[in-house]
Protein backbone atom coordinates (compact mmCIF):
# COMPACT_ATOMS: atom_id res chain seq x y z
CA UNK A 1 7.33 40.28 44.20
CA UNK A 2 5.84 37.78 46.19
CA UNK A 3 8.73 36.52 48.29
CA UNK A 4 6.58 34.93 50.85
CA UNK A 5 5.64 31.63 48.66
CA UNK A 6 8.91 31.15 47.87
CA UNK A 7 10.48 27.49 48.92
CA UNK A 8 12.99 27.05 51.29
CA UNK A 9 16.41 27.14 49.73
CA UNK A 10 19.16 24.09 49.69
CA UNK A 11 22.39 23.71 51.53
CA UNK A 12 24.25 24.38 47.97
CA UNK A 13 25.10 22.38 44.77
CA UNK A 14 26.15 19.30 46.01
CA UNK A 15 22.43 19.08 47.78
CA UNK A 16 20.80 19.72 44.77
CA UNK A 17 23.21 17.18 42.90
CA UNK A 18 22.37 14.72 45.16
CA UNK A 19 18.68 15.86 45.05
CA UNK A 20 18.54 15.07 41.19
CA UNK A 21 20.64 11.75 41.61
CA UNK A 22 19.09 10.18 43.94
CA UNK A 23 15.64 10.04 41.62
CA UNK A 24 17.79 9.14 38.62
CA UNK A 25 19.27 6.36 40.71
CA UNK A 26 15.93 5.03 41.98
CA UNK A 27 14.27 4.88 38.46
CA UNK A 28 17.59 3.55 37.24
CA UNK A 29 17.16 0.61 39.76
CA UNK A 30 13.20 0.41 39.69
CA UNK A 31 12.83 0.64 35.88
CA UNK A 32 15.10 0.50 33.51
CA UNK A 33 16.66 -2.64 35.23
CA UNK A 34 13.49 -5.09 35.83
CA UNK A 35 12.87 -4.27 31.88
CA UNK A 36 16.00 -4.94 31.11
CA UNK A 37 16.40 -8.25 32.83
CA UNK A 38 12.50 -8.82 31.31
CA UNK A 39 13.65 -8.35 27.87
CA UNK A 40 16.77 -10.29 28.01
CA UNK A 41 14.54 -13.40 29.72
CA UNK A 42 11.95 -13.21 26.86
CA UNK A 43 14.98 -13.05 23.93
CA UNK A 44 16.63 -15.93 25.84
CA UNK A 45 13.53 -17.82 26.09
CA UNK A 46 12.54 -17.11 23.04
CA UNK A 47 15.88 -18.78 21.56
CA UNK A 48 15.63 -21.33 23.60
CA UNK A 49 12.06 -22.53 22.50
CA UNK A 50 12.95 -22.00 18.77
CA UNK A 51 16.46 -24.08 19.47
CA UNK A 52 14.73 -26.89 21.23
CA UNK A 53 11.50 -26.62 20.36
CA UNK A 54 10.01 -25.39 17.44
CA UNK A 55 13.08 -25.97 14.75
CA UNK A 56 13.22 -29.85 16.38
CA UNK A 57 9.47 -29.74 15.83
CA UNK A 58 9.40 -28.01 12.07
CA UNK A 59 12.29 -30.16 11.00
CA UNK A 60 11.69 -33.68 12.21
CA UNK A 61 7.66 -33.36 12.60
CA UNK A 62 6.01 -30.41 10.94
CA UNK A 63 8.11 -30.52 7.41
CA UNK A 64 7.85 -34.99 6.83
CA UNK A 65 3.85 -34.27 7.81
CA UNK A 66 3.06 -31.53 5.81
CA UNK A 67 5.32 -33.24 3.24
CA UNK A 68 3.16 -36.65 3.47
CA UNK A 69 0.15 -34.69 3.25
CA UNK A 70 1.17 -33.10 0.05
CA UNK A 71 1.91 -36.24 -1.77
CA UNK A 72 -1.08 -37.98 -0.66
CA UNK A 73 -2.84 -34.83 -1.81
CA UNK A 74 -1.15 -34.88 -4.90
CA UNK A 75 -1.64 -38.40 -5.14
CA UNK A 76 -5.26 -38.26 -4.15
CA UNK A 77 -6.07 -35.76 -6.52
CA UNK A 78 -4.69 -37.70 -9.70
CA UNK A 79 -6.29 -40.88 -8.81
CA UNK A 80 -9.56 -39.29 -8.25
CA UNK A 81 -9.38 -36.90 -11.15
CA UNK A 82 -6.76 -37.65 -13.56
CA UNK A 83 -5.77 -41.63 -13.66
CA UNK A 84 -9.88 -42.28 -13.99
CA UNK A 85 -10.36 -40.49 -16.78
CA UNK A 86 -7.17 -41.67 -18.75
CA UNK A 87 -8.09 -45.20 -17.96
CA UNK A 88 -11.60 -44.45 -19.18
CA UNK A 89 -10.61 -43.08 -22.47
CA UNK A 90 -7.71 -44.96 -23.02
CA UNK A 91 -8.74 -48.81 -21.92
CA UNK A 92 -12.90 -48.17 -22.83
CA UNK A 93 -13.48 -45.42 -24.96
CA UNK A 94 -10.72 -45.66 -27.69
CA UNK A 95 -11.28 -49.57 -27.93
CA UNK A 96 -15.16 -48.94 -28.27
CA UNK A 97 -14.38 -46.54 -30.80
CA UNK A 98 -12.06 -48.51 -32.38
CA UNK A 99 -15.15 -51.55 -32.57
CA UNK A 100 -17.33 -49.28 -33.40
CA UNK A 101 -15.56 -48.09 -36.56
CA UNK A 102 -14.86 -51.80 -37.15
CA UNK A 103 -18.07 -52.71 -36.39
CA UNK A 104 -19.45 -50.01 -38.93
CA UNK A 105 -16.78 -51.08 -41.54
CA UNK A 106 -17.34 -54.62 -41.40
CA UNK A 107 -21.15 -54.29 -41.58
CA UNK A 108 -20.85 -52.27 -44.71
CA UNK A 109 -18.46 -54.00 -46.86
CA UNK A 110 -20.25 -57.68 -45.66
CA UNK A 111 -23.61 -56.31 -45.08
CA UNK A 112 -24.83 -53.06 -46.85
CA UNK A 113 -22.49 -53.41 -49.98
CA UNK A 114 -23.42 -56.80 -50.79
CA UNK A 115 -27.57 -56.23 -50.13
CA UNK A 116 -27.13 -52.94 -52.20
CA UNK A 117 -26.13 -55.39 -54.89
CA UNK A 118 -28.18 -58.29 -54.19
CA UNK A 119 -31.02 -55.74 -54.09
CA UNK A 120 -30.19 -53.77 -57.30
CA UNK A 121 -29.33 -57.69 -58.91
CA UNK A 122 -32.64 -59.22 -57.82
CA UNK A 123 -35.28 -56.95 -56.29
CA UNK A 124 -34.95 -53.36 -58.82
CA UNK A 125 -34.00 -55.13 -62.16
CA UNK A 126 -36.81 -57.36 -62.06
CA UNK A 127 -38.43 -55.07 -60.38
CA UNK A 128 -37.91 -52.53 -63.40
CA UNK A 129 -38.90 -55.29 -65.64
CA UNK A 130 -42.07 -56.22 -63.99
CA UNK A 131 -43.35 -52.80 -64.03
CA UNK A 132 -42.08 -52.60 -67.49
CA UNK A 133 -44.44 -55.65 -68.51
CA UNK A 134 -47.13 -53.68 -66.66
CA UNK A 135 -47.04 -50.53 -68.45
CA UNK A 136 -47.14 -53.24 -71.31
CA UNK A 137 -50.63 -54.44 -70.42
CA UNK A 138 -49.86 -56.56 -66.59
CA UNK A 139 -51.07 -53.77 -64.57
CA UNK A 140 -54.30 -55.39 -64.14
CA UNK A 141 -52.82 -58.68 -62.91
CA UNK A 142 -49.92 -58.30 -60.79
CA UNK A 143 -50.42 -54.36 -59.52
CA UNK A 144 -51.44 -56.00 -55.86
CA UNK A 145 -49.09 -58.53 -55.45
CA UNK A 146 -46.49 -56.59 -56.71
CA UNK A 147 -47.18 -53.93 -54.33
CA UNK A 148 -47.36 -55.88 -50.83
CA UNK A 149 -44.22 -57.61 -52.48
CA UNK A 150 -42.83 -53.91 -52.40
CA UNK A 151 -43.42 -52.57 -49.42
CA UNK A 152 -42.31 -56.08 -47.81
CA UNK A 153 -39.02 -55.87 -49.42
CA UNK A 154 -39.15 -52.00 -48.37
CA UNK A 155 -40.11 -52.79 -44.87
CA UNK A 156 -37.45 -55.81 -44.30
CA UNK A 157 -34.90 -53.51 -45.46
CA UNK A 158 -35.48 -50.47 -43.20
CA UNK A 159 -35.72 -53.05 -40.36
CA UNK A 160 -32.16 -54.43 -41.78
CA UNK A 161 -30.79 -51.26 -42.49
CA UNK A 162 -31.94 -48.88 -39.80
CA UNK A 163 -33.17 -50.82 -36.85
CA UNK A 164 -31.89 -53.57 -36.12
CA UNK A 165 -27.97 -52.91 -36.46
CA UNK A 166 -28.86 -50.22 -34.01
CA UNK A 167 -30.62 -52.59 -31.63
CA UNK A 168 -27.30 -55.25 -32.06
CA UNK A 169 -24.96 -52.25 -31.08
CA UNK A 170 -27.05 -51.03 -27.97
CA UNK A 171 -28.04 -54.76 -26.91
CA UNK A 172 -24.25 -56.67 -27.38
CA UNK A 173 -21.96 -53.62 -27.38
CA UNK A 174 -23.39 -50.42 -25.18
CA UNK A 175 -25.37 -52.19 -22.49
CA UNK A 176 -22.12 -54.52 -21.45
CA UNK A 177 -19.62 -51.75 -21.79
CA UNK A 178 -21.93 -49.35 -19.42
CA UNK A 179 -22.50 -51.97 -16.94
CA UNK A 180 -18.68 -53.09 -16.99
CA UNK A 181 -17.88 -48.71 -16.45
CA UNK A 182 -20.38 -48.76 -13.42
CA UNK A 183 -19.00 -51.62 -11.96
CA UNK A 184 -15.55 -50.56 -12.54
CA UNK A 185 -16.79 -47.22 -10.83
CA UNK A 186 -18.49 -48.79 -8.27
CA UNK A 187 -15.32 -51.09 -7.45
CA UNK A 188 -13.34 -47.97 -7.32
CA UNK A 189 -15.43 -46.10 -5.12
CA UNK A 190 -15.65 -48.98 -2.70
CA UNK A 191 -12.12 -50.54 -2.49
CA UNK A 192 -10.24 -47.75 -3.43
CA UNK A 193 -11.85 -44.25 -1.98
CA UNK A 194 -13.62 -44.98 0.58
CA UNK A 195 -10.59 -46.83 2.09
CA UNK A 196 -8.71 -44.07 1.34
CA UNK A 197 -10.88 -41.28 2.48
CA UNK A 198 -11.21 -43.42 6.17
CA UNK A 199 -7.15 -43.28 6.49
CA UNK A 200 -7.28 -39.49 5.82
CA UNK A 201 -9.75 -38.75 8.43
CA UNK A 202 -8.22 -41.03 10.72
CA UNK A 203 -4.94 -39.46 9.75
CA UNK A 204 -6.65 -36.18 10.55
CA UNK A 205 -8.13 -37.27 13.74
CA UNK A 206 -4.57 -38.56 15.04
CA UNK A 207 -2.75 -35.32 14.29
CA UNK A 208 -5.29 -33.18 15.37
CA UNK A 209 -5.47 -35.20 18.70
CA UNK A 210 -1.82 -36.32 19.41
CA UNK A 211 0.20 -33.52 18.18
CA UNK A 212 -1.84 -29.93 17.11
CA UNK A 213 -4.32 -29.94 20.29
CA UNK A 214 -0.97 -30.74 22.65
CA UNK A 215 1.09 -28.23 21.40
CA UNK A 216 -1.65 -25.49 20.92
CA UNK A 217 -2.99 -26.22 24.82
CA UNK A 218 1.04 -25.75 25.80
CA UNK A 219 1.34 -22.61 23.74
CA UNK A 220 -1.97 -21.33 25.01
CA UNK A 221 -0.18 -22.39 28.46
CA UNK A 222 2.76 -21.21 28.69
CA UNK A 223 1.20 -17.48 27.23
CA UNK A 224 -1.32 -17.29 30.05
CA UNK A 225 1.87 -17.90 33.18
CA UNK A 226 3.87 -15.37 30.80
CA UNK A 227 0.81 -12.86 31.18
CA UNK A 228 0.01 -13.86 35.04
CA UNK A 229 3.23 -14.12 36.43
CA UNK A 230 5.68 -11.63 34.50
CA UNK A 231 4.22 -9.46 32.39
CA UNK A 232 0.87 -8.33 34.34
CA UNK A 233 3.13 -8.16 37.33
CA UNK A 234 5.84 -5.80 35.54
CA UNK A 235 3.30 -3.77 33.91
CA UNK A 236 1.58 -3.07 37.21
CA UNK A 237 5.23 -2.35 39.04
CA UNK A 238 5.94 0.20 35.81
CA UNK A 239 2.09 1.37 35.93
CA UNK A 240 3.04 2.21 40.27
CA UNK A 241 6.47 3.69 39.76
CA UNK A 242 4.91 6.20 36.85
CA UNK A 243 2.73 7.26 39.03
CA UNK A 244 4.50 7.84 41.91
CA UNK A 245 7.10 9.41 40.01
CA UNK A 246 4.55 11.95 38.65
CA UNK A 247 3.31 12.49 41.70
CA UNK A 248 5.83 12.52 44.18
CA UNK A 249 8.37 14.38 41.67
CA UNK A 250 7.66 15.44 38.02
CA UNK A 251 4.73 17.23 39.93
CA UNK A 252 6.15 18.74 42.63
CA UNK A 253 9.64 19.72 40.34
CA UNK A 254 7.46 21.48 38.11
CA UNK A 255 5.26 23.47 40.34
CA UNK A 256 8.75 24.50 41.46
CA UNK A 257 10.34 24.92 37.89
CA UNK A 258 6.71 26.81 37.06
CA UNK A 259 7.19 29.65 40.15
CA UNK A 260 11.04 29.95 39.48
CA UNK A 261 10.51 31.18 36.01
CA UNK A 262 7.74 33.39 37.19
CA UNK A 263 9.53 34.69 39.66
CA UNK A 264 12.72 35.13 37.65
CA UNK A 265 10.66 36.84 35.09
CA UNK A 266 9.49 39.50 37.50
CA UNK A 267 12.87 40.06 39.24
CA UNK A 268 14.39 40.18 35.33
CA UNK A 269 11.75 42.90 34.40
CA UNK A 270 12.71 44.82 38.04
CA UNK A 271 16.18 44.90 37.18
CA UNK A 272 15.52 46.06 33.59
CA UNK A 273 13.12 48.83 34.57
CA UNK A 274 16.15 49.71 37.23
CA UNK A 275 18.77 50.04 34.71
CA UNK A 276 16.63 51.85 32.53
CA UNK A 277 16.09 53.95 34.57
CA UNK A 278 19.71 54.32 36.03
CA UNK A 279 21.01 54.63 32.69
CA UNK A 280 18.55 57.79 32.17
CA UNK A 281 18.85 59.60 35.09
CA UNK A 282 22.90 59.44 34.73
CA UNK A 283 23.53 59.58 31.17
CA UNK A 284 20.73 60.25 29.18
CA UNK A 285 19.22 63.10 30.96
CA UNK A 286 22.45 65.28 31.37
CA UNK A 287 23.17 64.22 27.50
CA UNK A 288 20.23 65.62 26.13
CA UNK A 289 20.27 68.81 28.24
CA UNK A 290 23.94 69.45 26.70
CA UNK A 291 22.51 68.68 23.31
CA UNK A 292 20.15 71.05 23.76
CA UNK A 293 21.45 74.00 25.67
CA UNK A 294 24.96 74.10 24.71
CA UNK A 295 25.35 72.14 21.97
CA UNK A 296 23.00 73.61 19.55
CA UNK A 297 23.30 76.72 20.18
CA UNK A 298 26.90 76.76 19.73
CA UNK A 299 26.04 75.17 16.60
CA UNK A 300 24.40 78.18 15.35
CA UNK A 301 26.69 80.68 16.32
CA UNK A 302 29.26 78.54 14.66
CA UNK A 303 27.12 78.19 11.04
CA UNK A 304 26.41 81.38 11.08
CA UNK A 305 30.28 82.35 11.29
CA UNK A 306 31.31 79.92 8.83
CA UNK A 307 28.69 81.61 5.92
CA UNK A 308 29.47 85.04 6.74
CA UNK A 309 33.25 84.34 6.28
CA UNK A 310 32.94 82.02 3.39
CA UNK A 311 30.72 85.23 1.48
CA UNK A 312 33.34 87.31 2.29
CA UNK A 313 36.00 85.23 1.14
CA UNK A 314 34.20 84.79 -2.17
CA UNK A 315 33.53 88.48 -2.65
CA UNK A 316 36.92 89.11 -1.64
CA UNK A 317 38.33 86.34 -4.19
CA UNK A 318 36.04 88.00 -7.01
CA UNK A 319 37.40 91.22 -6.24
CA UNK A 320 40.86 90.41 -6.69
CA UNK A 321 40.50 88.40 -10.11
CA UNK A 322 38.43 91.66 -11.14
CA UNK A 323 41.52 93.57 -10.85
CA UNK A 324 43.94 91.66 -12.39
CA UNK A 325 41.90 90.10 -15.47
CA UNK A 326 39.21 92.24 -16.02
CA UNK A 327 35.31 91.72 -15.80
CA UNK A 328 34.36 88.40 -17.07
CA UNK A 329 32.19 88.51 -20.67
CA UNK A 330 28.82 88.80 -19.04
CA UNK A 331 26.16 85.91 -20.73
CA UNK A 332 23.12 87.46 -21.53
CA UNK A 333 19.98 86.77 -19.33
CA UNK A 334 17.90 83.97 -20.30
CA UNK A 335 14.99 82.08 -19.16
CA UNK A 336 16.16 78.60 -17.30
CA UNK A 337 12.21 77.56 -17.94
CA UNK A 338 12.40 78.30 -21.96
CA UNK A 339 15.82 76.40 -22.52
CA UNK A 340 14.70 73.86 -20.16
CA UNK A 341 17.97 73.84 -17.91
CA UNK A 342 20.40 73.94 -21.11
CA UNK A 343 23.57 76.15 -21.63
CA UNK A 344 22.45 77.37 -25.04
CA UNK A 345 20.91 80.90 -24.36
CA UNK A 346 17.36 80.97 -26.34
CA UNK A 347 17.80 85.36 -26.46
CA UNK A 348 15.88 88.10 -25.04
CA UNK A 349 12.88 87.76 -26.52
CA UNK A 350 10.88 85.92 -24.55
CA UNK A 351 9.35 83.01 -26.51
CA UNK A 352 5.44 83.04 -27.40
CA UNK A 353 2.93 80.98 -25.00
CA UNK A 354 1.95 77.52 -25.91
CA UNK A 355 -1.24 76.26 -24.27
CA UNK A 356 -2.05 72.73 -23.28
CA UNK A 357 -4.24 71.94 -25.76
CA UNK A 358 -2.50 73.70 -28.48
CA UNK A 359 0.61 71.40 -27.69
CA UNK A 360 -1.47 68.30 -27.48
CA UNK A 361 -3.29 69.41 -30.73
């Protein structure tokens, strides 16, 4: 054992109480009590700026602005894309519509209808006729005439029936209602959005500058003198004490703790091997050497006693029951292998040999 490394022992109990209090104490004082006080600053602070800070600032700033913003959204979003397009169809493109289909009504019960009939009245009944009287023999005469007279009449009512209704509509009726939509559109876009859209980014501009940038820069603030002067100095107090408590006496009580149970183990293991031996040299040594030089032979003598008396007991026994009942009826001898252990007796004759294969045949 190597008692020569071995540190100087204490005074007694109450040193090595005080020792291991003393520590506890310090990191009691050192740690566990500047976090402490941290923690409850930061919760207390923390309650404090959500108490008189940010629930003031939610309810009476935050919520009315976000609110604001939602209905002008809303608002902004229905006249740009909703109220436009109901006006258009309800105020321009039903009425149209509704001309139109007038329009188209009108033109054939006082227009078409009545030069269908004038047509079929004056132009195709005569017409019929005339061409009649030609097949009669006025081919040669009016053929020409009647021809250009044709395709005049043919050509003045194309132009009445599909051109210049359709030149009417797009001159009186399409033209005036697409120039009064682009002006409404234009009026819109000028005295309505753009207005509008100027008050938003203004709006923007305000909030951004007055209220978001002063309470970010204060937040951003008040986080950096947190950092610099609590947390950065805490962390490097905690960040000292660790490791001056590793060094100073986690490192040291170990070494300590390390050659203690080395040199516990070794003295255990002495003693053991001690004992053992003890333990052989006055009882196991002297045990076996009556085992085996008194003991066993005594054993022997004593068996061999015990089975000559019991034989001549049972001799003696047989001898006696001879006498007074006579011999016992004497079974006849019989093989134990043939009657396979059975107390049938199988007779004299022993019985014939059966091979292997004959039995498996």
């Amino acid at each position: 054992m190597e008692t020569d490394k071995r540190p100087p022992a204490g005074g007694g109990d109450g040193c090595l109480v005080g020792v291991i209090r003393i520590p506890v104490k310090i990191v009691a004082v050192l740690v566990v009590l500047p976090v402490r006080v941290a923690w409850e600053l930061l919760v207390a602070l923390g309650r404090a700026v959500h108490r008189h800070v940010l629930g003031p600032l939610w309810a009476h700033v935050l919520e009315p602005v976000f609110r604001g913003l939602g209905w002008l959204l809303a608002t902004l979003f229905k006249l740009v894309l909703v109220w436009p397009w109901v006006g258009l169809w309800r105020y321009v493109i039903t009425p149209v519509g509704r001309g139109l289909a007038w329009l188209v009504r009108g033109a054939y019960d006082r227009l078409f209808a009545p030069a269908g009939r004038l047509l079929s009245t004056y132009v195709l009944l005569p017409l019929g006729r005339a061409l009649a009287w030609v097949g009669r023999g006025g081919l040669r005469y009016l053929l020409a005439p009647l021809a250009k007279g044709v395709t005049w009449v043919a050509w003045v009512l194309g132009m009445a029936l599909f051109v210049w209704p359709w030149v009417g509509l797009w001159r009186y009726v399409l033209v005036p209602v697409g120039r009064g939509i682009g002006w409404l559109a234009v009026a819109v876009y000028r005295y309505v959005l753009t207005p509008l859209g100027h008050g938003l980014v203004w709006l923007a501009v305000a909030l951004y500058r007055y209220l978001l940038r002063p309470v970010g820069l204060g937040l951003v603030r008040l986080a950096v003198a947190l950092y610099r002067y609590l947390l950065r100095p805490v962390g490097l107090g905690i960040a000292w004490l660790a490791h001056g408590l590793h060094r100073y006496v986690l490192t040291p009580v170990g070494q300590v703790l390390v050659w203690a149970w080395h040199v516990s183990g070794r003295i255990a293991a002495a003693l053991w091997r001690g004992l053992s031996w003890v333990c052989w040299v006055l009882v196991g040594w002297p045990a076996s050497r009556v085992y085996r030089y008194v003991l066993t032979p005594v054993g022997h003598a004593v068996r061999d006693v015990w089975r000559t008396a019991r034989a001549a007991v049972r001799e003696a026994r047989a001898e006696v029951r001879r006498a007074l009942f006579g011999a016992p009826p004497v079974e006849p001898a019989r093989s134990r292998a043939r009657t396979l252990g059975s107390t049938t007796a199988a007779g004299n004759t022993p019985a014939p040999e059966i091979s292997l294969h004959e039995r498996q045949g």
